[in-house]
C-alpha atoms as a PDB file:
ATOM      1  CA  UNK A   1     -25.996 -10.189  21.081  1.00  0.00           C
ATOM      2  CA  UNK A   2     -22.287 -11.071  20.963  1.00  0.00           C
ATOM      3  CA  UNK A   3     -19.572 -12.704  19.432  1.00  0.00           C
ATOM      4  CA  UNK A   4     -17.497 -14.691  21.787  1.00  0.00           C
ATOM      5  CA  UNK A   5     -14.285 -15.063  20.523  1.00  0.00           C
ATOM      6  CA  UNK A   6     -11.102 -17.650  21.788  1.00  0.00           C
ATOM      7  CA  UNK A   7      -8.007 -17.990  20.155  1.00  0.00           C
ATOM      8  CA  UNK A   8      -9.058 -20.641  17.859  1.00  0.00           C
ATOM      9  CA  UNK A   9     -13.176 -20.644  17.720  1.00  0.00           C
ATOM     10  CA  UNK A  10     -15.944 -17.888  17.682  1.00  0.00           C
ATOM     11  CA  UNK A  11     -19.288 -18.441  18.075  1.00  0.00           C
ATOM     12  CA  UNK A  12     -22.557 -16.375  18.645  1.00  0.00           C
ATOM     13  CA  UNK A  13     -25.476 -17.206  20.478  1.00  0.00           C
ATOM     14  CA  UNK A  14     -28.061 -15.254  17.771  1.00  0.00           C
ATOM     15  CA  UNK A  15     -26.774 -17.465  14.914  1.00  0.00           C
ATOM     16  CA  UNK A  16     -25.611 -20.831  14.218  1.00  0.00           C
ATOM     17  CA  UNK A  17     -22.519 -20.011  12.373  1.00  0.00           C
ATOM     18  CA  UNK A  18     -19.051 -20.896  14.024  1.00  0.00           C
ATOM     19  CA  UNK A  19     -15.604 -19.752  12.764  1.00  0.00           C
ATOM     20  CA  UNK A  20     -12.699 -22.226  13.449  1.00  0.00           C
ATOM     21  CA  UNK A  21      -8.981 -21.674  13.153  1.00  0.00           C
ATOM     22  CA  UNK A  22      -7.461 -24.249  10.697  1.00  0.00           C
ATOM     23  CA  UNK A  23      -3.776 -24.073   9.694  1.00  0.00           C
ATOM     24  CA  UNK A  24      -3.506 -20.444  10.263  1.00  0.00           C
ATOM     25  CA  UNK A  25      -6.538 -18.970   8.454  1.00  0.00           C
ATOM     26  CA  UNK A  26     -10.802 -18.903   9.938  1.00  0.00           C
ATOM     27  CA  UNK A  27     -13.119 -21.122   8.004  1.00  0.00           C
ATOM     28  CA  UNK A  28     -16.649 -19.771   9.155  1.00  0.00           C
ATOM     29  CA  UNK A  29     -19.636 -22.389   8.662  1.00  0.00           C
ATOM     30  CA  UNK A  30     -21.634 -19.616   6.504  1.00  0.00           C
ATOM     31  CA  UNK A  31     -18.589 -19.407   3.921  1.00  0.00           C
ATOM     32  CA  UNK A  32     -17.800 -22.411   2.746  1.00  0.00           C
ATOM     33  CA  UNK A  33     -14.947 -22.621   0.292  1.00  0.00           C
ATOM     34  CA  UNK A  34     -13.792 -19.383   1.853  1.00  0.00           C
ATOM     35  CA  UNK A  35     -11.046 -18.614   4.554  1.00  0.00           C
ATOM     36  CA  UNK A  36     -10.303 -15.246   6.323  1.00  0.00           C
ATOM     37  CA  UNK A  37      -8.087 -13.345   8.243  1.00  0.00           C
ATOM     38  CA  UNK A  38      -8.936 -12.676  11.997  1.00  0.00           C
ATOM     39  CA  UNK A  39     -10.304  -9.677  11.625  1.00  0.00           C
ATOM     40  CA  UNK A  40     -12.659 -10.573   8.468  1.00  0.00           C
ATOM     41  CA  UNK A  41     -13.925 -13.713  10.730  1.00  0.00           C
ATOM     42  CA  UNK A  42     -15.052 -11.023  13.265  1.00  0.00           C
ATOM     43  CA  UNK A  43     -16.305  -9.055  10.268  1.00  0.00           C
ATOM     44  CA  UNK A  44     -18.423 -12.416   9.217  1.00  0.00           C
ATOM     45  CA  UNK A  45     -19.354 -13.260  12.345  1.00  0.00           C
ATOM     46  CA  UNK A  46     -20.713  -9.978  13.339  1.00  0.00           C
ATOM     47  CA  UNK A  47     -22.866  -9.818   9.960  1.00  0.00           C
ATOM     48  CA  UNK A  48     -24.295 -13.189  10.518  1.00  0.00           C
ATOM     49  CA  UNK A  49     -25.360 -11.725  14.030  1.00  0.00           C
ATOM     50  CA  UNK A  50     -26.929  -8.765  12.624  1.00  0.00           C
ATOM     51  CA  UNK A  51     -28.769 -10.693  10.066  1.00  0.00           C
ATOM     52  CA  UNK A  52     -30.264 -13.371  12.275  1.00  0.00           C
ATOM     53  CA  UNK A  53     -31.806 -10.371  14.197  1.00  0.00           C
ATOM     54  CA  UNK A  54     -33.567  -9.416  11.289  1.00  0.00           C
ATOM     55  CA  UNK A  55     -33.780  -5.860  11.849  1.00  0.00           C
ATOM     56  CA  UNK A  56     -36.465  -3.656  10.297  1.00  0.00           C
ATOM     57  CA  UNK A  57     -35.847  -2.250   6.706  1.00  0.00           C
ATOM     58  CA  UNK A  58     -34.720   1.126   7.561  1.00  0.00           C
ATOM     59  CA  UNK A  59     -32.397   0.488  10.808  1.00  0.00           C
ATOM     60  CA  UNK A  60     -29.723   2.190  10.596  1.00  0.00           C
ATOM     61  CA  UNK A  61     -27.839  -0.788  10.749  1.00  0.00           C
ATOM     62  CA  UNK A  62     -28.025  -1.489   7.187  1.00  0.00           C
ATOM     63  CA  UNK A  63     -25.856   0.892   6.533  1.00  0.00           C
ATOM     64  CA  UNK A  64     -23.282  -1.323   8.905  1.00  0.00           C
ATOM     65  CA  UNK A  65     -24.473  -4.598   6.821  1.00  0.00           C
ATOM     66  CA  UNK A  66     -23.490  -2.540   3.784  1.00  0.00           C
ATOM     67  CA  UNK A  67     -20.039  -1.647   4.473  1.00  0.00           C
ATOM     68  CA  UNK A  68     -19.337  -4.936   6.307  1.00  0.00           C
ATOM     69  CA  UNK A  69     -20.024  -7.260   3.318  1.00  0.00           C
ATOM     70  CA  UNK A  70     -17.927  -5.019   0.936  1.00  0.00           C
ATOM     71  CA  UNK A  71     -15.018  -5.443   3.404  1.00  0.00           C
ATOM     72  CA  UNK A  72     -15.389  -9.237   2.723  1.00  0.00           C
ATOM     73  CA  UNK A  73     -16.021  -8.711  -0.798  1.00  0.00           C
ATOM     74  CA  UNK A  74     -19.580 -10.232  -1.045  1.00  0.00           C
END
């Protein structure tokens, strides 16, 4: 698992979502109409990670998933 970042493109080989730089701001392929920041692209990008590994109800990683989509306001 890992998000592999460059200065204009991140992509993750446990999900199909890519985040591209455009005209200063991230537009990431699983929020359309949206645009982020760096750091909430890394944010989004790291969530669509998690979630593609589908980990078992009661991972403590869903208390991760939790915080992670209030930070981008889901």
């Amino acid at each position: 698992m890992g998000v592999r970042i460059t200065d204009t493109r991140m992509t993750s080989d446990r999900c199909a979502d890519v985040a591209e730089l455009r005209n200063g701001r991230w537009l990431i392929t699983g929020h359309p109409g949206r645009s982020f920041d760096r750091n909430q692209a890394i944010t989004a990008m790291t969530l669509a990670e998690v979630l593609a590994a589908a980990p078992p109800l009661g991972d403590p990683v869903w208390f991760f998933v939790q915080n992670w989509r209030d930070e981008l306001d889901h």
